[in-house]
Protein backbone atom coordinates (compact mmCIF):
# COMPACT_ATOMS: atom_id res chain seq x y z
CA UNK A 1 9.87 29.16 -4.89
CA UNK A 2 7.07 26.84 -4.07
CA UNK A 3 7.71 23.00 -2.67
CA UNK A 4 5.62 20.24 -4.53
CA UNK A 5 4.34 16.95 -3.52
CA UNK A 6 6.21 13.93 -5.94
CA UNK A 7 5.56 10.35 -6.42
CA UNK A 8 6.35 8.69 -2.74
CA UNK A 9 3.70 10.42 -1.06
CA UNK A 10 1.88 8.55 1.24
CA UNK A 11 -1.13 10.44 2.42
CA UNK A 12 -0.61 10.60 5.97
CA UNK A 13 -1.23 14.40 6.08
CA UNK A 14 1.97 14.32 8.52
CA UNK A 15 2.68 17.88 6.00
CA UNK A 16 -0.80 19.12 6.48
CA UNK A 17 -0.80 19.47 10.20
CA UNK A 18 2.48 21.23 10.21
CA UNK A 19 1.54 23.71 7.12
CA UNK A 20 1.81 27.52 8.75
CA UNK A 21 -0.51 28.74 5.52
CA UNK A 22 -2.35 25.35 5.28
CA UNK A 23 -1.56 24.91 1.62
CA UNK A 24 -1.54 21.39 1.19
CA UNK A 25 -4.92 19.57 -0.23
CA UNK A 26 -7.06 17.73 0.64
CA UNK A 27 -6.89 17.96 4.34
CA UNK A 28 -8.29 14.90 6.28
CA UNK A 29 -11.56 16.62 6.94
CA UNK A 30 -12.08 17.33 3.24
CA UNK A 31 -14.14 15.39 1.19
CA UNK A 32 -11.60 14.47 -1.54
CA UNK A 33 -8.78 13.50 1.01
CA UNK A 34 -8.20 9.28 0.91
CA UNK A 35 -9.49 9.46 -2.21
CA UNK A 36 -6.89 11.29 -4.38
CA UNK A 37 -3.49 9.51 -5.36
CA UNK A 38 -1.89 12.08 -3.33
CA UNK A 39 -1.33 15.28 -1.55
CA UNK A 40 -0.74 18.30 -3.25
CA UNK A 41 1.01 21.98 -2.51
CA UNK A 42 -0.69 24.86 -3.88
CA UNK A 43 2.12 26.70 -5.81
CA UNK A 44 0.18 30.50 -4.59
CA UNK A 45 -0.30 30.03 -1.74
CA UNK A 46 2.91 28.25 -0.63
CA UNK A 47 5.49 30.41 1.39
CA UNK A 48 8.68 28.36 0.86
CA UNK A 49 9.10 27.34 4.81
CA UNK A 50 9.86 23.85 4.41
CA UNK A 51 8.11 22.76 7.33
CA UNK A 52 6.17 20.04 5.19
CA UNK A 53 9.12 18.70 3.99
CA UNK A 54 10.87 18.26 6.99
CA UNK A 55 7.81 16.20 8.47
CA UNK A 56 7.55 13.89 5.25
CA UNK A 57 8.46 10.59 6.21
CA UNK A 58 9.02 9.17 2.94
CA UNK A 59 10.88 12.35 1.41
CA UNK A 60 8.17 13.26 -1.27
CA UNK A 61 8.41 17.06 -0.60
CA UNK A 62 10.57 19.29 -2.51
CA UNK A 63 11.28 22.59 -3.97
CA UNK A 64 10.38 22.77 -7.06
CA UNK A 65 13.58 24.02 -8.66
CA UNK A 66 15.16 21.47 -7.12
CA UNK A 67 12.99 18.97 -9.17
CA UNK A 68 14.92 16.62 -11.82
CA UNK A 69 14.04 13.92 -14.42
CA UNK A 70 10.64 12.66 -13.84
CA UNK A 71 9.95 14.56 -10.70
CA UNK A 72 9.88 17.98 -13.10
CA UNK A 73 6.27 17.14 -13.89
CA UNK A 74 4.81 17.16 -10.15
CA UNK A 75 5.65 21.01 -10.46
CA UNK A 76 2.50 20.78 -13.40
CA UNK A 77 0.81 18.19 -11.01
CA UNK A 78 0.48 19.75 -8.17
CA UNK A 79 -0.44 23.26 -9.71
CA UNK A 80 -2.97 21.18 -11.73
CA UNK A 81 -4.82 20.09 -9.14
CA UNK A 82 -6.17 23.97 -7.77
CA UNK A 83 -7.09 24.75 -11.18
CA UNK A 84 -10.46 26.34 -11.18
CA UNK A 85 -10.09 25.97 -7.69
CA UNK A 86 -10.59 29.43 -5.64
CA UNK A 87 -9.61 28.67 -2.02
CA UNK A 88 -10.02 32.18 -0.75
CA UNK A 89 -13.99 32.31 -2.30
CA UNK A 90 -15.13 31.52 1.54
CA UNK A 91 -12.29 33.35 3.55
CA UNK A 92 -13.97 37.02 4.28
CA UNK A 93 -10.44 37.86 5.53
CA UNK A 94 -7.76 35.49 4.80
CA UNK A 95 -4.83 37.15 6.33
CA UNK A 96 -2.14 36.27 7.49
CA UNK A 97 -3.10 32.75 6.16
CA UNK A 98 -3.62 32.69 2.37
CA UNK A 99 -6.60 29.94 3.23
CA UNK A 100 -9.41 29.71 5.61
CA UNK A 101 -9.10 27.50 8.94
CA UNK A 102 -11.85 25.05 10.05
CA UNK A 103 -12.58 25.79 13.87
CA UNK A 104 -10.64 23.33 15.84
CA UNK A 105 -12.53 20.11 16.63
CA UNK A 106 -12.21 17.58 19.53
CA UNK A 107 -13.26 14.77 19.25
CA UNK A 108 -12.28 12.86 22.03
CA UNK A 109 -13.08 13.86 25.94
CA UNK A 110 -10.82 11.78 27.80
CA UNK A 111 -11.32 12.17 32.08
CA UNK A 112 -8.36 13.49 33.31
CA UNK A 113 -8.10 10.65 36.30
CA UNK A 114 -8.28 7.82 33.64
CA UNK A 115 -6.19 4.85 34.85
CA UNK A 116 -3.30 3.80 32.53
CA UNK A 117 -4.53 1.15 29.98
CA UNK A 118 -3.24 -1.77 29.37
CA UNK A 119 -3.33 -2.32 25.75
CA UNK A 120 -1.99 -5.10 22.93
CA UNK A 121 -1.91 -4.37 19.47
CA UNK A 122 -1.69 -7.60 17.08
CA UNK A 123 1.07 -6.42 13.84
CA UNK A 124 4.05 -4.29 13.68
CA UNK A 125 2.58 -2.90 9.91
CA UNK A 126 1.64 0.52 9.14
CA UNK A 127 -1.87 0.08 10.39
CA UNK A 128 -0.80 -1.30 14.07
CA UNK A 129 1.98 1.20 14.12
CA UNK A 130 -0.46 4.65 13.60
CA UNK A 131 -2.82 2.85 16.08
CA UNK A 132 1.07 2.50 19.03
CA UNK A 133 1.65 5.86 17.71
CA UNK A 134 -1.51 7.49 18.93
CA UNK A 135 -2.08 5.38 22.17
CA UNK A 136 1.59 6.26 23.27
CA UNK A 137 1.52 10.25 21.91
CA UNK A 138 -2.09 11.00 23.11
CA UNK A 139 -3.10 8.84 26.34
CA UNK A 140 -0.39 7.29 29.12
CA UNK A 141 -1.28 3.77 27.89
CA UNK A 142 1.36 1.12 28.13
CA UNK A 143 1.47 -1.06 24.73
CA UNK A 144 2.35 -4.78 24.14
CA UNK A 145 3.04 -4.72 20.39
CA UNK A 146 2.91 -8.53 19.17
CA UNK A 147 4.32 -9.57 15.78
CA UNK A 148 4.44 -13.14 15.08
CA UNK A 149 7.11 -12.93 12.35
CA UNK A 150 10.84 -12.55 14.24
CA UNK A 151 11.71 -8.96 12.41
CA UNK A 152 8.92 -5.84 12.90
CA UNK A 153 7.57 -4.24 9.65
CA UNK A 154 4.75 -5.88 8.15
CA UNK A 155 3.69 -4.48 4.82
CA UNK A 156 6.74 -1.65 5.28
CA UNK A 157 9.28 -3.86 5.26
CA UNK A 158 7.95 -7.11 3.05
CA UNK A 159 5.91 -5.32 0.90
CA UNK A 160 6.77 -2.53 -0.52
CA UNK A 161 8.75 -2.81 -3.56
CA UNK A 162 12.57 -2.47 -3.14
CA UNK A 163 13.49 0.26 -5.62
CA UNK A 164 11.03 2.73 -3.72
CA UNK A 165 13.08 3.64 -1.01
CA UNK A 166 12.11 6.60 0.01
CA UNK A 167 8.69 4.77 0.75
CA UNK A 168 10.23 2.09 2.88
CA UNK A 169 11.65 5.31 5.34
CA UNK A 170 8.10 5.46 6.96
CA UNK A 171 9.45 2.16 8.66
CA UNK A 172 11.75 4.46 10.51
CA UNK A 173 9.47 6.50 12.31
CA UNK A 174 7.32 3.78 13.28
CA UNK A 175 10.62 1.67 14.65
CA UNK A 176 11.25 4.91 17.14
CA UNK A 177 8.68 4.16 19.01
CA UNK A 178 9.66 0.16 19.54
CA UNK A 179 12.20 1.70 22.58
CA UNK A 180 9.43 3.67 23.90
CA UNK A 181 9.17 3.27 28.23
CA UNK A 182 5.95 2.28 27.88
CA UNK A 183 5.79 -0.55 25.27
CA UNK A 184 7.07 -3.71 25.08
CA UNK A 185 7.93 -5.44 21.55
CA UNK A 186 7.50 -9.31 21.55
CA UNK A 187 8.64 -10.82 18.19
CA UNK A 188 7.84 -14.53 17.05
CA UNK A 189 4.61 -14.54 19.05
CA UNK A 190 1.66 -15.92 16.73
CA UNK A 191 -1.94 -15.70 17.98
CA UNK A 192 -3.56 -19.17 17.56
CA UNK A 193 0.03 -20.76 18.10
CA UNK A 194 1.32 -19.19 21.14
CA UNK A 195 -1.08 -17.17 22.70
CA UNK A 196 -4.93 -17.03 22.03
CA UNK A 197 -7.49 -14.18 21.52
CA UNK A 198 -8.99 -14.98 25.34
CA UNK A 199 -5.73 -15.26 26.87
CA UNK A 200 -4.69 -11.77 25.17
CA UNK A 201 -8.23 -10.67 25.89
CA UNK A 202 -7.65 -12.11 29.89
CA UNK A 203 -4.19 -10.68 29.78
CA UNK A 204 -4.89 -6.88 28.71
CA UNK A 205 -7.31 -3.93 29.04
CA UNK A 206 -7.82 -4.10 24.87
CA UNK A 207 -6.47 -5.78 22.16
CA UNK A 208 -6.24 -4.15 19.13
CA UNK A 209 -5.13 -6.77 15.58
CA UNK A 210 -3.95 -5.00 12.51
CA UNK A 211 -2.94 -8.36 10.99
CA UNK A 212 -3.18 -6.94 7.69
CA UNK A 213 -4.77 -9.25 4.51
CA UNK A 214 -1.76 -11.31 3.64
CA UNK A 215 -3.47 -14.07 1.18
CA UNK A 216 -4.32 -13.64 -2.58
CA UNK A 217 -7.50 -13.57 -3.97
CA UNK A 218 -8.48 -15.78 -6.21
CA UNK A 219 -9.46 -15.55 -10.28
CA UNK A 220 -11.57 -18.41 -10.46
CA UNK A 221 -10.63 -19.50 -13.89
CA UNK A 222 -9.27 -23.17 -14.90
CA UNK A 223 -5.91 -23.64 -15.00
CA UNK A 224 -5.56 -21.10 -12.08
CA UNK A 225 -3.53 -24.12 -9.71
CA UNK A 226 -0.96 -25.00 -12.45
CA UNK A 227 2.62 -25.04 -11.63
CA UNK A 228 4.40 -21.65 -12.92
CA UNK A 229 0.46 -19.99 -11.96
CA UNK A 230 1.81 -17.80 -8.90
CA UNK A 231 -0.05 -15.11 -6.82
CA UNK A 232 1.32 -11.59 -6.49
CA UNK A 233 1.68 -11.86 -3.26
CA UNK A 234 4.11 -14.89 -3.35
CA UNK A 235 6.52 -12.59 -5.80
CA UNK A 236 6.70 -9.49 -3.60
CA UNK A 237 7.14 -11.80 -0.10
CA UNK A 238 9.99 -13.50 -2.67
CA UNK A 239 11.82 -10.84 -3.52
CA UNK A 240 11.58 -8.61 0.30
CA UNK A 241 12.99 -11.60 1.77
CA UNK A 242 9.86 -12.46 3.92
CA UNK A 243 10.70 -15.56 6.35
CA UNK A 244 7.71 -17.73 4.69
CA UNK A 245 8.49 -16.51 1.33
CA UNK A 246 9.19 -19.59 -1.16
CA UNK A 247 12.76 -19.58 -3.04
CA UNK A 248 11.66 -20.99 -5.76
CA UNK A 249 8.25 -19.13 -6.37
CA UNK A 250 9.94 -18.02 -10.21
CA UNK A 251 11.84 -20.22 -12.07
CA UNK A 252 12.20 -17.38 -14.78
CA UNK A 253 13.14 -19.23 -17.49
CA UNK A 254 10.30 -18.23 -19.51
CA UNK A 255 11.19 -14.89 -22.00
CA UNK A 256 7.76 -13.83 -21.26
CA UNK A 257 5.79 -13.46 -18.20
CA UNK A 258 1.99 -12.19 -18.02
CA UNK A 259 0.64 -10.12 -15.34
CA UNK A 260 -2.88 -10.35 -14.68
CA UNK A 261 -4.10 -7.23 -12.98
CA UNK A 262 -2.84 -3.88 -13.40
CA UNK A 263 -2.52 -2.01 -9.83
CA UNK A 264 0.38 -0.41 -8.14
CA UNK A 265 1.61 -4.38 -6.71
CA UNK A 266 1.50 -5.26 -10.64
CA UNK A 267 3.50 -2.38 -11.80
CA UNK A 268 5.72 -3.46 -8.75
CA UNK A 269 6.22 -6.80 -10.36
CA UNK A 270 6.64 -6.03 -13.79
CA UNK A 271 8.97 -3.29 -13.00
CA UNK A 272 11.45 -6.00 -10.99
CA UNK A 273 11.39 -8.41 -13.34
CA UNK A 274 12.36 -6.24 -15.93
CA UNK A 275 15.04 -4.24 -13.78
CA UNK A 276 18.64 -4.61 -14.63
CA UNK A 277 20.05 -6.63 -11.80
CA UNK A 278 23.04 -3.75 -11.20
CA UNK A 279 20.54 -1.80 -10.70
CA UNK A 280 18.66 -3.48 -8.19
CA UNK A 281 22.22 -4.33 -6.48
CA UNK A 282 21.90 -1.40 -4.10
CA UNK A 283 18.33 -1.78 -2.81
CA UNK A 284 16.77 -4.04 -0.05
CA UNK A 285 15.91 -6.81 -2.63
CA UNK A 286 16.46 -10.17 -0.97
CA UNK A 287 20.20 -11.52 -1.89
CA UNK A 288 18.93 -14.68 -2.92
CA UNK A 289 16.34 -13.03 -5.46
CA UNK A 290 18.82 -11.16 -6.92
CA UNK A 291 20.80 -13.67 -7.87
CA UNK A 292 17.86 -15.84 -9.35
CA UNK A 293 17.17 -12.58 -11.24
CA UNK A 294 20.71 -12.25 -12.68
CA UNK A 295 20.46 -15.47 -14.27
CA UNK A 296 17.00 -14.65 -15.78
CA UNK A 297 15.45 -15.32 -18.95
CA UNK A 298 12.56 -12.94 -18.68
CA UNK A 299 12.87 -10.24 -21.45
CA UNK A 300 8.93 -9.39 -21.60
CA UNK A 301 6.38 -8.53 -18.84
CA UNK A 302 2.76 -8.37 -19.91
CA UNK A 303 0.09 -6.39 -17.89
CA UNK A 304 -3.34 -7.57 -18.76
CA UNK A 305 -6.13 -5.07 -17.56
CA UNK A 306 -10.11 -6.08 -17.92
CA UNK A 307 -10.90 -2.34 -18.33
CA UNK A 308 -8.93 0.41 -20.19
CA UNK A 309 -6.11 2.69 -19.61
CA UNK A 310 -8.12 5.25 -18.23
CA UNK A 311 -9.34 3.22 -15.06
CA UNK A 312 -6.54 1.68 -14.73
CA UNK A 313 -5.96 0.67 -10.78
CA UNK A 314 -2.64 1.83 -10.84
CA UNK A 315 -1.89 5.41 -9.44
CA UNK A 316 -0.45 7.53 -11.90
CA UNK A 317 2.53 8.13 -9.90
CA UNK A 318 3.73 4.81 -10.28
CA UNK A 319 2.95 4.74 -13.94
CA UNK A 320 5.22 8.43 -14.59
CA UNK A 321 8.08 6.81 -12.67
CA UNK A 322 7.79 3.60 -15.26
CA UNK A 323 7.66 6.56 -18.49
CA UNK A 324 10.62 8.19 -17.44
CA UNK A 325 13.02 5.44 -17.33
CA UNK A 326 15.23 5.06 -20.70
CA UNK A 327 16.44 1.32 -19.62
CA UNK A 328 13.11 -0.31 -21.17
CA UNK A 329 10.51 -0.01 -23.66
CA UNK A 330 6.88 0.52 -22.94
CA UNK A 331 4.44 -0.86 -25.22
CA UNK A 332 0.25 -0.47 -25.37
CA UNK A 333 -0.77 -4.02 -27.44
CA UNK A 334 -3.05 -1.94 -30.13
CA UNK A 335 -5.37 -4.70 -30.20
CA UNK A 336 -8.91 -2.57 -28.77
CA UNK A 337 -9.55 0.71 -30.72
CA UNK A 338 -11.10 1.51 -27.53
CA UNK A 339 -7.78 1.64 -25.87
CA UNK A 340 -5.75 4.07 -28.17
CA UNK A 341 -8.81 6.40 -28.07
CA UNK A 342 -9.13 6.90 -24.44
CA UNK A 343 -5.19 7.18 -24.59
CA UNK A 344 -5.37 10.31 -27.47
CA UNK A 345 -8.52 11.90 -25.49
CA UNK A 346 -6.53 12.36 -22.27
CA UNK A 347 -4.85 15.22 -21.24
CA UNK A 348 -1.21 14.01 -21.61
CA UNK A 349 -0.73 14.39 -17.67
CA UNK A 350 -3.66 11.99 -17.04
CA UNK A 351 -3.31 8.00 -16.58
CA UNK A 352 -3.64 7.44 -20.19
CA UNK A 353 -2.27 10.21 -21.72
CA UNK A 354 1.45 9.48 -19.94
CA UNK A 355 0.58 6.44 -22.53
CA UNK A 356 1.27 8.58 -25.13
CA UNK A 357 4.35 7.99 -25.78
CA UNK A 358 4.90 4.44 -25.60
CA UNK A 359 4.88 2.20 -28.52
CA UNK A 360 1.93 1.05 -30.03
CA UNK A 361 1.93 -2.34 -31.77
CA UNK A 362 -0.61 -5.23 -32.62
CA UNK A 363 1.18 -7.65 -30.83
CA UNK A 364 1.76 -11.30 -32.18
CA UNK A 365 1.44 -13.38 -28.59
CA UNK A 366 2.09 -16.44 -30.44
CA UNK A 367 5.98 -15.60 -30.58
CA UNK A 368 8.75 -15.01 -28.84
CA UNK A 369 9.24 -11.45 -27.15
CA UNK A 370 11.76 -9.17 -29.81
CA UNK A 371 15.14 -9.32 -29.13
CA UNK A 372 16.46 -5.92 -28.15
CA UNK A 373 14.90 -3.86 -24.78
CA UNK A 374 13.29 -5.24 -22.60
CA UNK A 375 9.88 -4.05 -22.87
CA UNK A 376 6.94 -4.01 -20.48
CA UNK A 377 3.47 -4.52 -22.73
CA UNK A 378 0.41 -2.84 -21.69
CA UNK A 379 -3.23 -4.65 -23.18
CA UNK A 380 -6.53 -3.47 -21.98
CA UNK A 381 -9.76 -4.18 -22.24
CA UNK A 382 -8.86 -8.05 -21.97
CA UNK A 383 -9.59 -10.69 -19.59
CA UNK A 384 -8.05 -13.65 -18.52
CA UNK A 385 -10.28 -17.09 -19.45
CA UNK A 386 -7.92 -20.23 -18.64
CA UNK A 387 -4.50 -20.67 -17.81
CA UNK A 388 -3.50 -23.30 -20.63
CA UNK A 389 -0.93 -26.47 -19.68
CA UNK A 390 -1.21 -30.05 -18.50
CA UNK A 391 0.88 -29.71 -15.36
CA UNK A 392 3.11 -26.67 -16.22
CA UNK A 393 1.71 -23.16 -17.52
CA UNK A 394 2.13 -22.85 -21.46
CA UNK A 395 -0.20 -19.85 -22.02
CA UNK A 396 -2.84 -17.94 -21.58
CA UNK A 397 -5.99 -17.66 -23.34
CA UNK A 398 -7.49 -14.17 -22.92
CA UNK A 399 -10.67 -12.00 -24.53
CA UNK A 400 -10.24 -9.73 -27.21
CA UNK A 401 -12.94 -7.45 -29.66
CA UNK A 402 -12.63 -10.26 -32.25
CA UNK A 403 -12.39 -13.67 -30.00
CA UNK A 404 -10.24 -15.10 -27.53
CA UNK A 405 -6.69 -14.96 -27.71
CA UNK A 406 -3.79 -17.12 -26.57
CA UNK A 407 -0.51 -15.61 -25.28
CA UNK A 408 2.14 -17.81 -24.84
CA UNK A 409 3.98 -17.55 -21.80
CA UNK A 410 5.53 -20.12 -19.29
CA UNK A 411 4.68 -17.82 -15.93
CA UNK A 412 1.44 -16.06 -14.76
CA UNK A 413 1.27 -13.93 -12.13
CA UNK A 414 -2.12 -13.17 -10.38
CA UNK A 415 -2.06 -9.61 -8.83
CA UNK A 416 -5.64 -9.14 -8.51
CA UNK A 417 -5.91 -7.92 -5.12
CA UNK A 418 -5.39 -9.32 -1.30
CA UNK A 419 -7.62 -11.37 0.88
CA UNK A 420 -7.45 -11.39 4.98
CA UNK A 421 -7.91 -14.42 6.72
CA UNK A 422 -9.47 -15.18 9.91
CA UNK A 423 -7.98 -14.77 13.08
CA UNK A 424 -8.49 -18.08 15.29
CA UNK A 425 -11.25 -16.80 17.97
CA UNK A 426 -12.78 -13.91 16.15
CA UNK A 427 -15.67 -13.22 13.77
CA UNK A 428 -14.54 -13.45 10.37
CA UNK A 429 -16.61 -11.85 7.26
CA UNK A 430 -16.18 -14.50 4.51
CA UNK A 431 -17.22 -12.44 1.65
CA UNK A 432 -15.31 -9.46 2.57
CA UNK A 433 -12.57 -10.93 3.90
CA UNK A 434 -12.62 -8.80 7.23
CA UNK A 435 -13.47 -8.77 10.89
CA UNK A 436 -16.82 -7.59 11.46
CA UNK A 437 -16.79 -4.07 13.32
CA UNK A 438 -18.96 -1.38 13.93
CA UNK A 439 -15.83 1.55 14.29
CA UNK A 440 -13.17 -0.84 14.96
CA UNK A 441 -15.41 -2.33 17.57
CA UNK A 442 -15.47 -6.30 17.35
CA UNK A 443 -18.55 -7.33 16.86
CA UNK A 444 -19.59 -9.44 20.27
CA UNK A 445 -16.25 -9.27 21.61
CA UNK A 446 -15.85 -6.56 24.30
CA UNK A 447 -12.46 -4.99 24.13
CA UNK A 448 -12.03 -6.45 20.81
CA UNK A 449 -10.66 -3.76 17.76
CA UNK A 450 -9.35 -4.03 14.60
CA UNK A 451 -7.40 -1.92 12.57
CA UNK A 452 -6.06 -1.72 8.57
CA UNK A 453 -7.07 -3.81 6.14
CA UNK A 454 -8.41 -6.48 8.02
CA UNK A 455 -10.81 -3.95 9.37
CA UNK A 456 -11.83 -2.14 6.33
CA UNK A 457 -10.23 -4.67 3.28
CA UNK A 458 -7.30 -3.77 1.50
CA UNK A 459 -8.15 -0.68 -0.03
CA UNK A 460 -5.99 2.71 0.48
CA UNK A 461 -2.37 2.96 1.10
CA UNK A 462 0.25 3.38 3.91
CA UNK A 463 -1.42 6.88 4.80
CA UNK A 464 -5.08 5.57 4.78
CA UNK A 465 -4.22 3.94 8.23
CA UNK A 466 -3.29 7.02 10.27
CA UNK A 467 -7.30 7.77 9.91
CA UNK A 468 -8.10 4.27 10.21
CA UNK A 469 -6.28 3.38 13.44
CA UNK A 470 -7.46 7.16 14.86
CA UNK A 471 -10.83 6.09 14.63
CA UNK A 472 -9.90 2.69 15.84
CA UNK A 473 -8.32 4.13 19.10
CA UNK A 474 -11.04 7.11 19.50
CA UNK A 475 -13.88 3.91 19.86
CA UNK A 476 -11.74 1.76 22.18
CA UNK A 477 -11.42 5.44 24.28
CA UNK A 478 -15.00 6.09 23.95
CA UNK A 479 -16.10 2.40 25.02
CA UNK A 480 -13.58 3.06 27.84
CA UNK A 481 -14.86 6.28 29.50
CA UNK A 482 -18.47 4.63 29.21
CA UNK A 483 -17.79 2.00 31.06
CA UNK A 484 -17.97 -0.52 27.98
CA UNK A 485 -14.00 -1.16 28.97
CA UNK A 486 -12.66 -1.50 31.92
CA UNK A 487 -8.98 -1.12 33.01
CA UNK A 488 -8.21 -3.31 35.68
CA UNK A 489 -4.87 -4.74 37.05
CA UNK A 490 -4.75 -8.93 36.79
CA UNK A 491 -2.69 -11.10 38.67
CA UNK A 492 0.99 -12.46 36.80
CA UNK A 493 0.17 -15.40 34.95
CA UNK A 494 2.35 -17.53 32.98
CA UNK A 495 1.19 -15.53 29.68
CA UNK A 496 2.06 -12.49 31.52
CA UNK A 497 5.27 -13.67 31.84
CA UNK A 498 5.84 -14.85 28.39
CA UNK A 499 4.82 -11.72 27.19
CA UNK A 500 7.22 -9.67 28.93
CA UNK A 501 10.40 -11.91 28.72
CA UNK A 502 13.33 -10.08 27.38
């Protein structure tokens, strides 16, 4: 019986390398790979080892017998995804391996009598964690890892939603290698506050900042600064628990809350709000959110998308998990023709086809939610225009086919994407929100890199990084063996010290 590939994937290709038959697609040096949702196992070709599940890190990978509920249609999924596919068309003799193997490639010539680096890398996140991973696996570097928040994670731990689990494992392989020998973890240490980016520079061979993109990007609409207006980004720092997160971000006393965006960190916050708290009781959800959330009002979440259910931003992953859940009702506002007949044109395992099923209704937004389930409402093809109040939001006035529209509501949420912001010392791209690079090279700063999203913007997942910080690390290498770096031992300095106090 063949494994499949479910929902929690996170595209690391950890599975791929370890595949004895290399049956799991795309690989990283295949065109489609990063730009699928996920990984998939090809049900012929798959021998039923269980290698790739044992290297998952997020426990995505099972049989597929063993599949229940929701996870039954990955079986489908993952078969779909080699149709009309023919992966032995180029193999003139396949065996033992039911697919072809590239020729191995090296891309990195390293000088055997290289002196031990001396490296820093800026954020305990997925992005700075792939980029410890391969300096302490693949060269004898010794790493300072520098977090200035006093708990390592990043996005792992503060923001990934806390009914995913399975997801949130990742963070244990990463935290295996805080107790390496050859790294040092200092906590609570904020570049621009305690240290800067010459003393780090002064202080080490390389520095390497993954400091992620942790602001919110703006709509640019009135109304947008109003209080009960919030940014995504606020919600999902609220309810991990993040140290700077704001108790009183939600006030939930409003039966209706609106949604503006409709990505995976949407679906995140539509699916918490909604949540029964008992349900939520056993997760990492902060203790204090929790109890806000058992005293909520909120009976209706409402996911406003400019464009329609077929290019959606969320993955449909996410979206499957939300259809097979019997707690709530899904609902598609039947406002657009355009939305119901991209919805009936889909194959009913597409994005819009696992619409199908929900309820379709020409919503009244200038009433209260039902009474009954609590329903999450899907409406396309609309735009927000203002956010309507005189010091506290009362609505929402949004486009439709036959004018503008008001939904009343007491909370918006603005999940339309995240922003980096500059780092005090370095280069900083304004209209990109990134640090300009050429490879993860800093531009004009020698033994400058960046890594994750504040290298490439916030686009890809936890996986995306493992190829980020790998080309990240093979330029600071390169610049290294040419001469561009180079590793020298510096007198103890005060910094030195501070940066290696226990």
């Amino acid at each position: 019986m063949a494994f499949a590939i479910t929902q929690t994937c996170c595209n690391d290709a950890s599975c791929v390398a370890v595949c004895p038959v290399n049956c799991i697609h795309p690989t990283p040096d295949e065109p489609d790979f990063g730009t699928t949702e996920m990984l998939y196992v090809d049900p012929g070709a798959c021998i039923d080892c269980g290698a790739c599940a044992d290297a998952c890190p997020v426990d995505a990978i099972f049989p597929v017998d063993a599949l229940t509920g929701p996870l039954k249609a990955y079986a489908g999924i993952n078969a779909d995804y080699y149709t009309g596919r023919d992966p032995l068309a180029e193999a003139a003799d396949p065996a033992p391996n039911f697919h072809p193997w590239n020729p191995p490639v090296f891309t990195r010539t390293i000088p055997s009598d290289l002196a031990p680096l001396d490296i820093a890398v800026v954020g305990t996140g997925p992005a700075g964690m792939y980029a410890v991973e391969d300096l302490l696996l693949h060269t004898n570097a010794h790493v300072t890892l520098i977090d200035r928040l006093p708990v390592a994670g990043g996005l792992i731990r503060y923001g990934v939603a806390p009914d995913h689990p399975s997801t949130k494992k990742i963070g244990e392989t990463f935290a295996r290698f805080h107790t390496h020998p050859r790294l040092r973890l200092r906590l609570g240490v904020e570049v621009g506050r305690d240290v800067t980016v010459d003393e780090l520079a002064g202080r080490h061979d390389a520095v390497i900042y993954a400091v992620g993109a942790a602001s919110a990007r703006s709509l640019g609409i009135p109304g947008e600064d109003l209080t009960g207006s919030v940014a995504a980004t606020s919600v999902v720092a609220w309810y991990n628990g993040h140290p700077d997160a704001q108790p009183d971000v939600l006030d939930l006393s409003a039966e209706r809350v609106v949604v503006i965006g409709n990505g995976n960190v949407a679906l995140d916050v539509a699916r918490i709000l909604i949540t029964d708290p008992d349900e939520l009781a056993g997760t990492s959800i902060a203790p204090e959110a929790l109890e806000r959330l058992r005293s909520s009002k909120v009976r209706e979440v409402v996911l406003l998308g400019r464009r329609g259910p077929d290019a959606a931003a969320f993955t449909r992953p996410e979206l499957l998990a939300l259809t097979g859940r019997d707690d709530l009702e899904l609902v598609v506002d039947d406002h657009d023709p355009r939305t119901a007949e991209a919805i009936d044109a889909t194959e009913p395992s597409g994005k819009a086809g696992l619409l199908r099923a929900a309820t379709r209704e020409a919503v009244d937004w200038s009433v209260a939610p039902p009474d009954g389930r609590r329903r999450i409402v899907f409406r396309f093809h609309s735009a927000p225009a203002e956010i309507l109040g005189d010091t506290q939001v009362r609505g929402l006035r949004v486009t439709g086919p036959h004018g503008e529209v008001e939904i009343a509501t007491g909370h918006v949420v603005r999940a339309v994407g995240y922003r980096g912001t500059p780092v005090p010392g370095l280069p900083f791209d304004t209209g990109t929100g990134t640090i300009p690079h050429t490879g993860g090279r800093v531009e004009g700063r020698p033994g400058t890199y960046v890594v994750g999203w504040i290298k490439r913007g916030p686009s890809g997942g936890i996986g995306a990084n493992k190829a980020c910080a790998n080309e990240t690390v093979g330029t600071l290498l390169d610049d290294v063996v040419a001469g561009r770096v180079r590793p020298a031992r510096r007198p103890s300095s005060p910094l030195a010290r501070f940066l290696r106090r226990d």
